[in-house]
N, C-alpha and C. Protein backbone atom coordinates (compact mmCIF):
# COMPACT_ATOMS: atom_id res chain seq x y z
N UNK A 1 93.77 42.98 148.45
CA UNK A 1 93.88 44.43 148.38
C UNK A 1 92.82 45.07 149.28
N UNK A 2 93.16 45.99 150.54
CA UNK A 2 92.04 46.43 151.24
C UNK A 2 91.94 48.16 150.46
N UNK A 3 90.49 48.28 150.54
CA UNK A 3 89.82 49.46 150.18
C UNK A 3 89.28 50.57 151.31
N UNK A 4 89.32 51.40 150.87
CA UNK A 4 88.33 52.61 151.98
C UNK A 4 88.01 53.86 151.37
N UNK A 5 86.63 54.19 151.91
CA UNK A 5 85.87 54.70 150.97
C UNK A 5 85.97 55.94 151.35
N UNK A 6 86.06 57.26 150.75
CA UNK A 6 86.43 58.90 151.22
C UNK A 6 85.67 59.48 150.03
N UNK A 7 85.16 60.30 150.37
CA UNK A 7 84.89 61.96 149.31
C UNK A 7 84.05 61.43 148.38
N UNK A 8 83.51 60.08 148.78
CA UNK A 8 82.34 59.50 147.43
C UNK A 8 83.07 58.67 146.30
N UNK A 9 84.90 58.08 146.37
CA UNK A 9 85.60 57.29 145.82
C UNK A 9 85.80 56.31 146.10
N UNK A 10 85.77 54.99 145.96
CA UNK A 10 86.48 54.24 146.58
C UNK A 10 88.36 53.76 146.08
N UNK A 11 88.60 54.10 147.22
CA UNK A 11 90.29 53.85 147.09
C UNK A 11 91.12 52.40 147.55
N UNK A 12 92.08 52.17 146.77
CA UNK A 12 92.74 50.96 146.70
C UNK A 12 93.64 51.23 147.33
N UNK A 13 94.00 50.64 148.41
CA UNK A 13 95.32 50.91 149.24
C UNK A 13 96.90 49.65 148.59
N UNK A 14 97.53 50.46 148.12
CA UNK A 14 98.97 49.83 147.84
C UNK A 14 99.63 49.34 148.59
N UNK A 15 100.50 48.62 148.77
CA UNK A 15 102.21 48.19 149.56
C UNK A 15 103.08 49.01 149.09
N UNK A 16 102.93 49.55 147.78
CA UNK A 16 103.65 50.49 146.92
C UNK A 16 103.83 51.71 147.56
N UNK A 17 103.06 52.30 148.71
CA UNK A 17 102.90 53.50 149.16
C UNK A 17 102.05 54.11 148.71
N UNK A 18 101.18 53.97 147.57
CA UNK A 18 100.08 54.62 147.09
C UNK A 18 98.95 54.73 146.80
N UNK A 19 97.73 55.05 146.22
CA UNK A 19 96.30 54.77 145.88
C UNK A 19 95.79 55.00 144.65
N UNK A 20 94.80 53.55 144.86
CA UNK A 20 94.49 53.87 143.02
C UNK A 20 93.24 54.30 142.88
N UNK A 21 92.77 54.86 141.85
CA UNK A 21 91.16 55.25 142.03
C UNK A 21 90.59 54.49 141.15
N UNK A 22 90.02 53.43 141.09
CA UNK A 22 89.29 52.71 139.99
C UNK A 22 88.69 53.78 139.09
N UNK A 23 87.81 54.56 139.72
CA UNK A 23 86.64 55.26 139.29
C UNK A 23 87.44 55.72 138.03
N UNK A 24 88.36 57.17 138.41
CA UNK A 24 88.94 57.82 137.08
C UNK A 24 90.04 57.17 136.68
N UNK A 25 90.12 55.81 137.16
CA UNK A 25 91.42 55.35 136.42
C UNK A 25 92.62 56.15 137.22
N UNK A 26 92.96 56.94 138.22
CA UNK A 26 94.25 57.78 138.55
C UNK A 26 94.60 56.86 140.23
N UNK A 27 96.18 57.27 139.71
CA UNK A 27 97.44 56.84 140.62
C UNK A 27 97.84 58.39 141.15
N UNK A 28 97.40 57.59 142.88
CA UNK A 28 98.36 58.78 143.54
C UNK A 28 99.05 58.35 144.31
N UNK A 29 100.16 59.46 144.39
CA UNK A 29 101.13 58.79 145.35
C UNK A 29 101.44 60.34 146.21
N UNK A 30 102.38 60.61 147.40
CA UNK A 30 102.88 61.54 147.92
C UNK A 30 104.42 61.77 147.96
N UNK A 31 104.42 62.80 148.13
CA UNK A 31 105.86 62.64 148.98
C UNK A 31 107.13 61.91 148.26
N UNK A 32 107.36 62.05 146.55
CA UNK A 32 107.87 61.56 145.90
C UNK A 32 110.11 61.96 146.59
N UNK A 33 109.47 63.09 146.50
CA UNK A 33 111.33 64.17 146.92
C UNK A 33 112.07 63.60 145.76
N UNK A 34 112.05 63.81 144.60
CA UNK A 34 113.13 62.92 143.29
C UNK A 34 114.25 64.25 144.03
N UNK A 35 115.32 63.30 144.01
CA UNK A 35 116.56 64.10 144.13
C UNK A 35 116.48 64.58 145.18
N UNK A 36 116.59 64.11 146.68
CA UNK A 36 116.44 64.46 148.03
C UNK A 36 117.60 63.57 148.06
N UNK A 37 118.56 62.55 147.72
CA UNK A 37 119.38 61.92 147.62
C UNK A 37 120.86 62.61 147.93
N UNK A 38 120.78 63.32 146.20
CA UNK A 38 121.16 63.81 145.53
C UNK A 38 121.90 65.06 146.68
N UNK A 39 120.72 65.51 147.17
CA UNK A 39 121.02 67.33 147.48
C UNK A 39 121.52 66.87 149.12
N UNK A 40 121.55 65.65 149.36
CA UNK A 40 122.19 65.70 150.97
C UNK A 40 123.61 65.19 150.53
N UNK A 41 124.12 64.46 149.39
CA UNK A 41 125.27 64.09 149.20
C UNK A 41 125.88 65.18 148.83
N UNK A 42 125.60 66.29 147.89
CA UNK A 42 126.06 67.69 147.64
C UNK A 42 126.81 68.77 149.33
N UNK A 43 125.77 67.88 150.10
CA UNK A 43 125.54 68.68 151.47
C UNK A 43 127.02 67.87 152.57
N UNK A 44 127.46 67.01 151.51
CA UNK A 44 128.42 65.80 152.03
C UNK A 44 127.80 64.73 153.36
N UNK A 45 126.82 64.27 153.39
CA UNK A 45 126.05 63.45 154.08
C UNK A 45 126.28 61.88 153.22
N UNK A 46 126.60 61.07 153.67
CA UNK A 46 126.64 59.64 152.68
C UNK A 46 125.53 59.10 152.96
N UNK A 47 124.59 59.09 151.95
CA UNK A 47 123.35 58.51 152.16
C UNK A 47 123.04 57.85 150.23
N UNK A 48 122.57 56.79 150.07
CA UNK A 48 122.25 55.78 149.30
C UNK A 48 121.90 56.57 148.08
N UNK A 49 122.62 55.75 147.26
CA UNK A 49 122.41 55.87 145.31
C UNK A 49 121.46 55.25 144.95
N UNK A 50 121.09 55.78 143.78
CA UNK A 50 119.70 54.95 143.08
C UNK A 50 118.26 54.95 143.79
N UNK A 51 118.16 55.90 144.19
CA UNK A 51 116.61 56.35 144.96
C UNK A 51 115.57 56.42 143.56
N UNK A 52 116.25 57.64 142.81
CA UNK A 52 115.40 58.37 141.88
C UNK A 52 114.41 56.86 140.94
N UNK A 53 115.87 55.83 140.92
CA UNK A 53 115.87 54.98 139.40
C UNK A 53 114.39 53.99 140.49
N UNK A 54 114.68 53.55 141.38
CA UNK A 54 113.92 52.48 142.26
C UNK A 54 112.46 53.30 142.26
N UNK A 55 112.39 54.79 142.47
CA UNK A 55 111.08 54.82 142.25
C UNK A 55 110.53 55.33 141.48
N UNK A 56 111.27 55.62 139.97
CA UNK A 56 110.44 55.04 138.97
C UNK A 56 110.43 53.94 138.33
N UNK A 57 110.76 53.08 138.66
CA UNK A 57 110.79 51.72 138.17
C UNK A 57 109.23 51.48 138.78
N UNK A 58 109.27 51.44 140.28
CA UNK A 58 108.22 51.29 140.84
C UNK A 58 106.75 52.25 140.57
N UNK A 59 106.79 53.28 140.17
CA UNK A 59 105.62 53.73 139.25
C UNK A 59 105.34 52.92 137.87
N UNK A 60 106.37 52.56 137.21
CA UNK A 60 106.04 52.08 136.20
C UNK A 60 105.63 50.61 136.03
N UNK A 61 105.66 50.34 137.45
CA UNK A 61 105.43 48.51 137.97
C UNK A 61 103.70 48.97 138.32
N UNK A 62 103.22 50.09 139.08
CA UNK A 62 101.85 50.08 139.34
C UNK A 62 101.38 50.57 137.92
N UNK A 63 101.46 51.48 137.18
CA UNK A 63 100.91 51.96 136.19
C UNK A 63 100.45 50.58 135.56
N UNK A 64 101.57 49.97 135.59
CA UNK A 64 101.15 48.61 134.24
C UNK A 64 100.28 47.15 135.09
N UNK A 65 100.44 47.70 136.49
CA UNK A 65 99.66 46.33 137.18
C UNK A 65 97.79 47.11 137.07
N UNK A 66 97.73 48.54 137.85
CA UNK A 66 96.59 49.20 137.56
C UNK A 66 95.89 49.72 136.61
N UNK A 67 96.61 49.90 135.37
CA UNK A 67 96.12 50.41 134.19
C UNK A 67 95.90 51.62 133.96
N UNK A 68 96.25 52.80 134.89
CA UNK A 68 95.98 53.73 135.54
C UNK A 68 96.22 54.24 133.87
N UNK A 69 95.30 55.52 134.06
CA UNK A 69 95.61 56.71 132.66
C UNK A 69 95.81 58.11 133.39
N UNK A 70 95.68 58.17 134.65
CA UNK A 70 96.32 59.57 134.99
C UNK A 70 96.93 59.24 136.28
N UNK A 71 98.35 59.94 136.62
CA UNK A 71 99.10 60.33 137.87
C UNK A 71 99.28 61.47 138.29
N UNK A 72 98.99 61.61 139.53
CA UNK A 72 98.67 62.69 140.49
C UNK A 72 99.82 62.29 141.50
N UNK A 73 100.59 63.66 141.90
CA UNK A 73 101.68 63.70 143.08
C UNK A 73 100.79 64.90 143.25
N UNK A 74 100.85 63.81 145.12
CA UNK A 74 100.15 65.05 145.74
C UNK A 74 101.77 66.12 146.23
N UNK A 75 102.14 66.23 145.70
CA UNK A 75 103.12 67.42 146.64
C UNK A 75 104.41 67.64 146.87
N UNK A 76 105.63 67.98 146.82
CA UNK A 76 106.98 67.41 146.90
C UNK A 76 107.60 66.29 145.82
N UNK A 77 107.00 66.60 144.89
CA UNK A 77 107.90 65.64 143.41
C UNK A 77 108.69 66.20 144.21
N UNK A 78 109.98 67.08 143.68
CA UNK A 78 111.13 67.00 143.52
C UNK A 78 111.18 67.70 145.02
N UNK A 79 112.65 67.30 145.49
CA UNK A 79 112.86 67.66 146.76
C UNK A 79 113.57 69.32 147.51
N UNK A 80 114.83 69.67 146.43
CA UNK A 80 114.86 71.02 146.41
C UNK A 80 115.56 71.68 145.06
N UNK A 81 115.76 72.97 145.54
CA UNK A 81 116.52 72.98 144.17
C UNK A 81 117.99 72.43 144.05
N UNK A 82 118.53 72.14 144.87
CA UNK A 82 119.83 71.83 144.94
C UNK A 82 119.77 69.81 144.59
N UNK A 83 118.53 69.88 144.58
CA UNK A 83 118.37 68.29 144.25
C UNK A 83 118.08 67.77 142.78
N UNK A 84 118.08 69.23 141.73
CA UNK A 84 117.89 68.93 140.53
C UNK A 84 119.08 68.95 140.11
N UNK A 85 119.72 67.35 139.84
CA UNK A 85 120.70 66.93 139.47
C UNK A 85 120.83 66.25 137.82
N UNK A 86 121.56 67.15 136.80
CA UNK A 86 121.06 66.64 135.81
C UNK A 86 120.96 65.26 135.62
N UNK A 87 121.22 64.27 136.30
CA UNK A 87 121.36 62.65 136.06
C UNK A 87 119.59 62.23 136.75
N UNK A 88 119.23 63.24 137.87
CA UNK A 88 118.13 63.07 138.14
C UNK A 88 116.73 63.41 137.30
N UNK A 89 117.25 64.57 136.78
CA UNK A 89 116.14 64.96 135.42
C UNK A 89 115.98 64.20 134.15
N UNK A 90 117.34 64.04 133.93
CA UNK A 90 117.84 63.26 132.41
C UNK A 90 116.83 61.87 133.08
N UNK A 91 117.33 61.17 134.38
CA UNK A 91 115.88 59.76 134.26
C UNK A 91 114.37 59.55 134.32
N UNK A 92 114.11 60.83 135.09
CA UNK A 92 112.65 61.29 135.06
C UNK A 92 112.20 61.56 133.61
N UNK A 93 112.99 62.28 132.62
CA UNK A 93 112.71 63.13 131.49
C UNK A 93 112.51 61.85 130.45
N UNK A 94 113.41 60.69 130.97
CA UNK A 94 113.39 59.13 130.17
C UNK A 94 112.39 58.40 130.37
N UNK A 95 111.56 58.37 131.55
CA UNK A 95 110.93 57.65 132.13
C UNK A 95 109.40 58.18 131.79
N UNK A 96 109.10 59.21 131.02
CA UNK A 96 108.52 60.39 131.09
C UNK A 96 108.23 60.04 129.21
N UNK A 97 109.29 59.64 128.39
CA UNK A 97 109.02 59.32 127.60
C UNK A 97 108.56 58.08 127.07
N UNK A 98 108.73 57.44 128.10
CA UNK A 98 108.12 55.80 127.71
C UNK A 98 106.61 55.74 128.54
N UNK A 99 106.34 56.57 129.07
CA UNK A 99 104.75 57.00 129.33
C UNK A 99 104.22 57.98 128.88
N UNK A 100 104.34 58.17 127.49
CA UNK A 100 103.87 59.74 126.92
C UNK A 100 102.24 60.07 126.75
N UNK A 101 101.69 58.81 126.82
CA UNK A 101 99.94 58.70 126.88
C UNK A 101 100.08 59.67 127.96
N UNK A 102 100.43 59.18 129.37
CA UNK A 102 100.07 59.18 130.44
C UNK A 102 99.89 60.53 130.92
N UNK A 103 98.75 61.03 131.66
CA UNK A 103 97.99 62.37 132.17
C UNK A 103 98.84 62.27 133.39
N UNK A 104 99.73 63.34 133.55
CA UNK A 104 100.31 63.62 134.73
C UNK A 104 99.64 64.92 135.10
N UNK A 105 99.74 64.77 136.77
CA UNK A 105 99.31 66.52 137.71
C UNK A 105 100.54 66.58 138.78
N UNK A 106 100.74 67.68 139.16
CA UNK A 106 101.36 67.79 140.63
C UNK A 106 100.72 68.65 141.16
N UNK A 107 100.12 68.35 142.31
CA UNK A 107 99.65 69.47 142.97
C UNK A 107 100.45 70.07 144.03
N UNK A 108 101.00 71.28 143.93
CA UNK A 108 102.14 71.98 144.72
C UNK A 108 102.29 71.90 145.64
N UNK A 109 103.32 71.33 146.83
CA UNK A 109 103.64 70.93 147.75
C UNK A 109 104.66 72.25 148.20
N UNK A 110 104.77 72.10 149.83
CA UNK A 110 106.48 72.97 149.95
C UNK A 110 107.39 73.03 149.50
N UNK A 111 107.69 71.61 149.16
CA UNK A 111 109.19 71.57 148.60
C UNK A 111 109.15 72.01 147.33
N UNK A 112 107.64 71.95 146.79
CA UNK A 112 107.98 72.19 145.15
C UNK A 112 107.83 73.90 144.77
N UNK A 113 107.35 74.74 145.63
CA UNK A 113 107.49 75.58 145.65
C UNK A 113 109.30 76.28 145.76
N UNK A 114 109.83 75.56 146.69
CA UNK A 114 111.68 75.99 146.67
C UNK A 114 111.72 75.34 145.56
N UNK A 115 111.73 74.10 145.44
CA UNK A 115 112.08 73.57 143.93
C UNK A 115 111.53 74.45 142.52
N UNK A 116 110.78 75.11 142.50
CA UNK A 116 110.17 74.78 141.28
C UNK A 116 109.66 73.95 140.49
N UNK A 117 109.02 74.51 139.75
CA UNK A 117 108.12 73.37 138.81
C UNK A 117 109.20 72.57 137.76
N UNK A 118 108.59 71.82 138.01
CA UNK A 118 109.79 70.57 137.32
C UNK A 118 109.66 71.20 135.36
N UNK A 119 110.76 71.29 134.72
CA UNK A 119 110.82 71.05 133.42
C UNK A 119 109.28 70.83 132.54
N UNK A 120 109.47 71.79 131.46
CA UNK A 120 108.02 71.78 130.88
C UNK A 120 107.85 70.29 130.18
N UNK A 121 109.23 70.27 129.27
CA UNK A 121 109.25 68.80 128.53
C UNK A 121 108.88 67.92 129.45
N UNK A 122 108.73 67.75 130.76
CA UNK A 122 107.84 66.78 131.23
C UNK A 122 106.62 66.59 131.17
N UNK A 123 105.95 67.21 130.29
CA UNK A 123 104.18 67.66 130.14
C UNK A 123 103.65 67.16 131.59
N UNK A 124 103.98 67.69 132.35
CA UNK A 124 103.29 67.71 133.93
C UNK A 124 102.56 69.01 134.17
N UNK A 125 101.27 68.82 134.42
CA UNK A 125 100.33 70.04 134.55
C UNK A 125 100.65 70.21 136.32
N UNK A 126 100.89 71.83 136.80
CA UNK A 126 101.15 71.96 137.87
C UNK A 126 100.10 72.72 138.43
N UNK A 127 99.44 72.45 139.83
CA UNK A 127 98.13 73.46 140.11
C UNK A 127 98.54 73.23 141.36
N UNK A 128 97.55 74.51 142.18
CA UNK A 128 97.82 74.97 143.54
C UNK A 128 96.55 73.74 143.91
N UNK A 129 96.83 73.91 145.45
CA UNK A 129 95.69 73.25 146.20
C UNK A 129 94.45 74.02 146.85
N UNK A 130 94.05 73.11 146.73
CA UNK A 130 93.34 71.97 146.45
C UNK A 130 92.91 71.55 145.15
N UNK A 131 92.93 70.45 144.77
CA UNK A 131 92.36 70.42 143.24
C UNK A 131 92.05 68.97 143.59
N UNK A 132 90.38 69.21 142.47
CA UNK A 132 89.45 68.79 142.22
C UNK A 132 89.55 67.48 140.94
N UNK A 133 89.34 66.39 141.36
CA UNK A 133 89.48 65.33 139.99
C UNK A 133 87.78 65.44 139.39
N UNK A 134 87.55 65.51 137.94
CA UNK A 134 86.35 65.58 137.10
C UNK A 134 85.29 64.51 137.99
N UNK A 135 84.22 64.80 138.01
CA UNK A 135 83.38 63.55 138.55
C UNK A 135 83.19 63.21 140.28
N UNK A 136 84.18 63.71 141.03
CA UNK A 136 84.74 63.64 142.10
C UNK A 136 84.56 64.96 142.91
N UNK A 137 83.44 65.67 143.35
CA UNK A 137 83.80 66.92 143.90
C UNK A 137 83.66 66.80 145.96
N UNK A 138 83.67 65.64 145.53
CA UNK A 138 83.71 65.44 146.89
C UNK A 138 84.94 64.99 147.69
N UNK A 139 86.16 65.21 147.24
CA UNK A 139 87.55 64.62 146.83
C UNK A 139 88.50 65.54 146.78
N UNK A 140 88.85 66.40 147.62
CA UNK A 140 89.72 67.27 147.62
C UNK A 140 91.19 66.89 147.46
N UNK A 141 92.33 67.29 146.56
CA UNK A 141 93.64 66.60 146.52
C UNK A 141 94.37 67.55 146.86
N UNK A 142 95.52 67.28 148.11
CA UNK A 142 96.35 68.07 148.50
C UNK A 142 97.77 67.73 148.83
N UNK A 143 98.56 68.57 148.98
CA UNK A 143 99.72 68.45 150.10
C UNK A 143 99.82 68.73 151.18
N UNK A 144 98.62 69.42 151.67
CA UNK A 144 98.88 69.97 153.31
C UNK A 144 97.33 69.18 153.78
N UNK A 145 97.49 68.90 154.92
CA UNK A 145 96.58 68.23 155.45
C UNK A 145 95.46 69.55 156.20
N UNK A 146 94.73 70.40 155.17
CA UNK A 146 94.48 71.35 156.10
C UNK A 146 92.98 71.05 155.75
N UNK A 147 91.87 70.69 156.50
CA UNK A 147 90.71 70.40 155.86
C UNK A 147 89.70 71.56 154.76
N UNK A 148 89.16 71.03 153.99
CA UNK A 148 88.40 71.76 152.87
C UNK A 148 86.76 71.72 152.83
N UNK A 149 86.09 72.73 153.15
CA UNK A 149 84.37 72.67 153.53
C UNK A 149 84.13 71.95 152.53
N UNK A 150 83.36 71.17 152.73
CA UNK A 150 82.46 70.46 151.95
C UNK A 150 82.77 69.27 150.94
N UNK A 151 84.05 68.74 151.33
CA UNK A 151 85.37 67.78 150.79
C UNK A 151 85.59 67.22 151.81
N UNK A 152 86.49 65.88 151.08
CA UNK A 152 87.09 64.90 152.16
C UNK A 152 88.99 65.31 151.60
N UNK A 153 89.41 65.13 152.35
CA UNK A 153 90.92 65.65 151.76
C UNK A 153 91.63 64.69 151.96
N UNK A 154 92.71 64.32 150.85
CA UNK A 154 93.81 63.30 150.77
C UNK A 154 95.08 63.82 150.31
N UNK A 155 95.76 63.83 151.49
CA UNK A 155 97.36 64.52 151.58
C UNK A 155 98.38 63.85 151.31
N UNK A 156 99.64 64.61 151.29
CA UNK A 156 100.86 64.08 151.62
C UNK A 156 101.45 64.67 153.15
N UNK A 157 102.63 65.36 152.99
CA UNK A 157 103.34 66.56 153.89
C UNK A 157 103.62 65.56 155.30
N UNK A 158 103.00 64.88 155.73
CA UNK A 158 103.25 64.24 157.29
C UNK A 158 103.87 62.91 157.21
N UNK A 159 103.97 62.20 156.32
CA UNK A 159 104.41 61.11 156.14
C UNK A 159 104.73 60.02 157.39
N UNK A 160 102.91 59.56 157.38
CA UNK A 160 102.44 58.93 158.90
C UNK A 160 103.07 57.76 158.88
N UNK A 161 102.89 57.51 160.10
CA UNK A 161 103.48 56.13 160.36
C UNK A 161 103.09 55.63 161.90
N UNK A 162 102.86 54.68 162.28
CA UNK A 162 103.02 53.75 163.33
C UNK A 162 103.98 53.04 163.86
N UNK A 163 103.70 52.63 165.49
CA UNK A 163 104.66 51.84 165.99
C UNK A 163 104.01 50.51 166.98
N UNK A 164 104.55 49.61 166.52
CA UNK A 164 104.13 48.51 167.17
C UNK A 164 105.35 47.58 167.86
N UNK A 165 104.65 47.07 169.31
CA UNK A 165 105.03 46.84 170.33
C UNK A 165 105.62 47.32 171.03
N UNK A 166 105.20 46.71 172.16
CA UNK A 166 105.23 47.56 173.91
C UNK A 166 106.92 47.90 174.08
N UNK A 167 108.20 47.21 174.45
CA UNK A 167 109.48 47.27 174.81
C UNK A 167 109.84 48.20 173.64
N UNK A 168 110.98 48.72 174.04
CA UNK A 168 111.98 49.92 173.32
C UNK A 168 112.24 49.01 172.02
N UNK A 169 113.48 48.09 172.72
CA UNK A 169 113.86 46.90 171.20
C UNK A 169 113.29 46.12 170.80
N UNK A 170 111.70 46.13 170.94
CA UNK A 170 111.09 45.33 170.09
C UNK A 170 110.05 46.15 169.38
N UNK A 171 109.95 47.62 169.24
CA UNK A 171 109.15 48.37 168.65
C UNK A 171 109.38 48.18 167.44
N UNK A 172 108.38 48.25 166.36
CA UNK A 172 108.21 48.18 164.77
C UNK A 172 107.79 49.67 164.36
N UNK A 173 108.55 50.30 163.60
CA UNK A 173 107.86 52.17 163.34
C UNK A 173 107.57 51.45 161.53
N UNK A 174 106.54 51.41 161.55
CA UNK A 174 105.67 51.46 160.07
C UNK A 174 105.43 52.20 159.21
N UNK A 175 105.27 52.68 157.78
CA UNK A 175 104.68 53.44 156.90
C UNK A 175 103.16 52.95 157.30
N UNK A 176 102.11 54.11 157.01
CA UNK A 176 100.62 53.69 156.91
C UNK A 176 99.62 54.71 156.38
N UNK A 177 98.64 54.14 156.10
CA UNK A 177 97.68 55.11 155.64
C UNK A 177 97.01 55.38 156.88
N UNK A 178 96.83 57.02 156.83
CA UNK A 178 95.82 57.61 158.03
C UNK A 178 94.70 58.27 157.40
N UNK A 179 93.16 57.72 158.14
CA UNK A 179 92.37 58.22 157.93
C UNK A 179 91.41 58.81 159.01
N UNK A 180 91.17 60.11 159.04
CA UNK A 180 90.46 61.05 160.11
C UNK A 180 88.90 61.38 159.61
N UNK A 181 88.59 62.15 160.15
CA UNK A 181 86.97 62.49 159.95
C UNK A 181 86.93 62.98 159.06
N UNK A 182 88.20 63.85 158.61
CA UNK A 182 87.82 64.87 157.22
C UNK A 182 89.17 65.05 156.21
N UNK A 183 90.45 63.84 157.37
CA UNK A 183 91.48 64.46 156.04
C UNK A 183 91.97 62.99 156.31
N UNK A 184 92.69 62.60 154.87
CA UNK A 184 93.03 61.33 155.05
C UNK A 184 94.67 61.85 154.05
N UNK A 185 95.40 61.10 155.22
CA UNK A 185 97.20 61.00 154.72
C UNK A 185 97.78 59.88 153.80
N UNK A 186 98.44 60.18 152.64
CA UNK A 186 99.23 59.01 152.12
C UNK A 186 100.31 58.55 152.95
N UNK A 187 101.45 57.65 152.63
CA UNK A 187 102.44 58.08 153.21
C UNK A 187 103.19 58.38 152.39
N UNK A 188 104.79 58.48 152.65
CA UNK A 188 105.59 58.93 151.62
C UNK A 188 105.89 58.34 150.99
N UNK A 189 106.04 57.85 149.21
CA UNK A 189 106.12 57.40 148.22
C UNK A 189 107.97 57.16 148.50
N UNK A 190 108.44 58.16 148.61
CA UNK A 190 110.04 58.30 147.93
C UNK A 190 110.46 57.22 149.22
N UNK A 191 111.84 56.84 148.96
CA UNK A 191 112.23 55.82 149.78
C UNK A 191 113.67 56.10 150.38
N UNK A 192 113.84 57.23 150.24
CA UNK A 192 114.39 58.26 151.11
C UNK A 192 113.83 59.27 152.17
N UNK A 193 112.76 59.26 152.78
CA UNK A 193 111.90 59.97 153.40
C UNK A 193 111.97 59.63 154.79
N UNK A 194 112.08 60.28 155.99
CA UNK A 194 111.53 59.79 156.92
C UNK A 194 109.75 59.78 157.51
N UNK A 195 109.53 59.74 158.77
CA UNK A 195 108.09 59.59 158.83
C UNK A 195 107.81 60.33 160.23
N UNK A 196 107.23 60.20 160.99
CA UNK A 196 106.08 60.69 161.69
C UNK A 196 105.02 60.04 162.30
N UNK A 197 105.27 59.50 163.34
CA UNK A 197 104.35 58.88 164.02
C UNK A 197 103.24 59.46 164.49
N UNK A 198 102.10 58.82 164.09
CA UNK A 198 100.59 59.44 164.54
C UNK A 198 100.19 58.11 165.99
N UNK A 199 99.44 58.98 166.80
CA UNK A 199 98.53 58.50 167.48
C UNK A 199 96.96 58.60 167.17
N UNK A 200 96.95 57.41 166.51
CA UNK A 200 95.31 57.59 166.22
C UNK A 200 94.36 57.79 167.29
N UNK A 201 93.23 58.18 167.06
CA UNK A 201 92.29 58.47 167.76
C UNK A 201 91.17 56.73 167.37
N UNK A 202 89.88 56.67 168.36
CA UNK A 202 89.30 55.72 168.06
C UNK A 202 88.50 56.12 166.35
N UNK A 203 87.92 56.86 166.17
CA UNK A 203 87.29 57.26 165.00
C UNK A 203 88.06 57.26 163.57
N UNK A 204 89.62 57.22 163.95
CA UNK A 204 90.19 57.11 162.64
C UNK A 204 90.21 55.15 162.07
N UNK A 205 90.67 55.79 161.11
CA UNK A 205 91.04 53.99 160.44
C UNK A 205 92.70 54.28 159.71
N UNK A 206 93.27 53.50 160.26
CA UNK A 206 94.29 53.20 160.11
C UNK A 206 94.93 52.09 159.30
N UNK A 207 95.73 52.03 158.36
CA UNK A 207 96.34 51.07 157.45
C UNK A 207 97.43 50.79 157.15
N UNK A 208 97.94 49.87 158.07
CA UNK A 208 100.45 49.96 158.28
C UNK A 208 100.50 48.90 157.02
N UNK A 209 101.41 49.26 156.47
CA UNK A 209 102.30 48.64 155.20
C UNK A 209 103.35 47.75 155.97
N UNK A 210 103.26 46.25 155.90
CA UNK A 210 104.03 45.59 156.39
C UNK A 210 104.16 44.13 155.24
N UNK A 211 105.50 43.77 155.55
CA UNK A 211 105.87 42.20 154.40
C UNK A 211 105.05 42.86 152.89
N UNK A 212 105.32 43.56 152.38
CA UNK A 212 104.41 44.02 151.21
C UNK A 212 102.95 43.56 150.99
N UNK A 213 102.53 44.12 152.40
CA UNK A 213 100.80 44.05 152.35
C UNK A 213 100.17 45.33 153.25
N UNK A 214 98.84 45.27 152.76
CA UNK A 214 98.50 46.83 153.54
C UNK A 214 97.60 45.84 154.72
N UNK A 215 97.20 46.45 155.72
CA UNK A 215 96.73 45.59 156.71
C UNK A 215 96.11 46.63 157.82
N UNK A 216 94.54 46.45 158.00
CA UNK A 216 93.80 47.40 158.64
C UNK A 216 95.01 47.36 160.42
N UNK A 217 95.31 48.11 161.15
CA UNK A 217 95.66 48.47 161.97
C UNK A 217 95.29 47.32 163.03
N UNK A 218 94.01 47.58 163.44
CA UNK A 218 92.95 46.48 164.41
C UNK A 218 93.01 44.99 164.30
N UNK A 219 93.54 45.11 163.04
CA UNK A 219 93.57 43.42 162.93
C UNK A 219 94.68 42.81 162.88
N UNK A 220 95.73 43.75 163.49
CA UNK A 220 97.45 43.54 163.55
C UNK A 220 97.43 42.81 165.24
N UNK A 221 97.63 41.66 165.54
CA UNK A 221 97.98 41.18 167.05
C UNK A 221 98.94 41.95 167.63
C-alpha cells in the first residue's frame, strides 16, 4: 500500500479509487455519480447496468478491509436529478441500512447541487466546501480543486488520469492520484465516469491505478 503525506495526514492510497485516513479512521472517495447510468439510459444512450450495485458492494469491501468509522464523498454522490431512479435509491437506502453505525458526509459537489441532497433517511450530513475533519485543520475537503489559505486541499471534479506510452495504439489512459503544491485530486470513484488527462509538472507526485495496485508514476518503466 503506498502512502503520501498532505495537510499534516498521512493518506493511504487505494486500487479502489480512494483514501483512507488512518488518523480519524475516514474513507474518502470522489466522484461517486450513483445513477449517472440510469439518467443516460432515460436519455436513450445504451450504456451498462449495475453501476450503482458494483459500487456499493465495493464501499462495503473497503469499509470492512479499513475499519473505517466515517465516509466522506467529496462531491457528486448522485449524478443528476434525472438519475434518481427509485431502484437507485431503494439500493443506496439498503446499503445505508446495513451500515447504520457508519458517520457519513457529502461535501457538495456540482452535480449535487442539480441533484439535490440525497434523501434524509440516509442520515448523510451535507456541508458546503470546504470542510474541515476534527483534529485535521490543515486538511481542507473539497469538490473543486480551488486552493484554500492555509490548507492543503483534496478534491474530486477533474477525475485525473494519465497516459502511458509513446505510439497512438499502444497508449495506456489510467485513473491516478494527483498531487500539486497545494491541491491534491482523487480520481473518480463511480465506474461510469470518464477522466481527464493531466500533465504533471516536475514538483507534483503522481499515483496511476494499474492491475489493482497504486504505483508511484516514476517508478512505472
Amino acid at each position: 500500500m503506498l502512502t503520501h503525506e498532505a495537510g499534516g495526514a498521512l493518506l493511504q492510497l487505494l486500487p479502489e479509487r480512494a483514501v483512507y485516513l488512518p488518523g480519524p479512521a475516514t474513507l474518502l472517495v470522489a466522484d461517486a455519480h450513483i445513477g449517472k447510468a440510469h439518467s443516460f439510459r432515460r436519455l436513450g444512450v445504451p450504456v451498462p447496468t449495475g453501476t450503482t450495485a458494483e459500487s456499493l458492494q465495493t464501499l462495503a469491501t473497503l469499509l470492512h478491509r479499513t475499519g473505517a468509522r466515517r465516509l466522506v464523498f467529496l462531491g457528486d454522490l448522485l449524478h443528476a436529478a434525472r438519475g434518481r431512479s427509485a431502484a437507485a435509491l431503494a439500493a443506496f437506502a439498503a446499503w445505508r441500512a446495513t451500515h447504520a453505525a457508519l458517520d457519513m458526509l457529502l461535501v457538495r459537489g456540482n452535480h449535487d447541487r442539480h441533484a439535490g441532497d440525497p434523501p434524509a433517511s440516509w442520515q448523510l450530513q451535507c456541508v458546503d466546501e470546504p470542510h474541515f475533519l476534527p483534529g485535521l485543520p490543515g486538511l481542507a475537503l473539497a469538490h473543486h480543486p480551488d486552493p484554500v489559505p492555509g490548507a492543503y486541499v483534496l478534491a474530486g471534479h477533474v477525475h485525473p488520469a494519465v497516459v502511458l506510452g509513446g505510439r497512438a495504439r499502444q497508449r495506456l489512459r489510467l485513473p491516478c492520484f494527483h498531487f500539486g503544491p497545494r491541491v491534491g485530486l482523487l480520481p473518480a470513484f463511480g465506474g461510469f465516469t470518464g477522466s481527464h488527462v493531466l500533465q504533471p509538472t516536475p514538483s507534483d507526485h503522481v499515483y496511476l491505478i494499474a492491475d489493482d495496485e497504486v504505483r508511484a508514476l516514476n517508478s512505472v518503466a
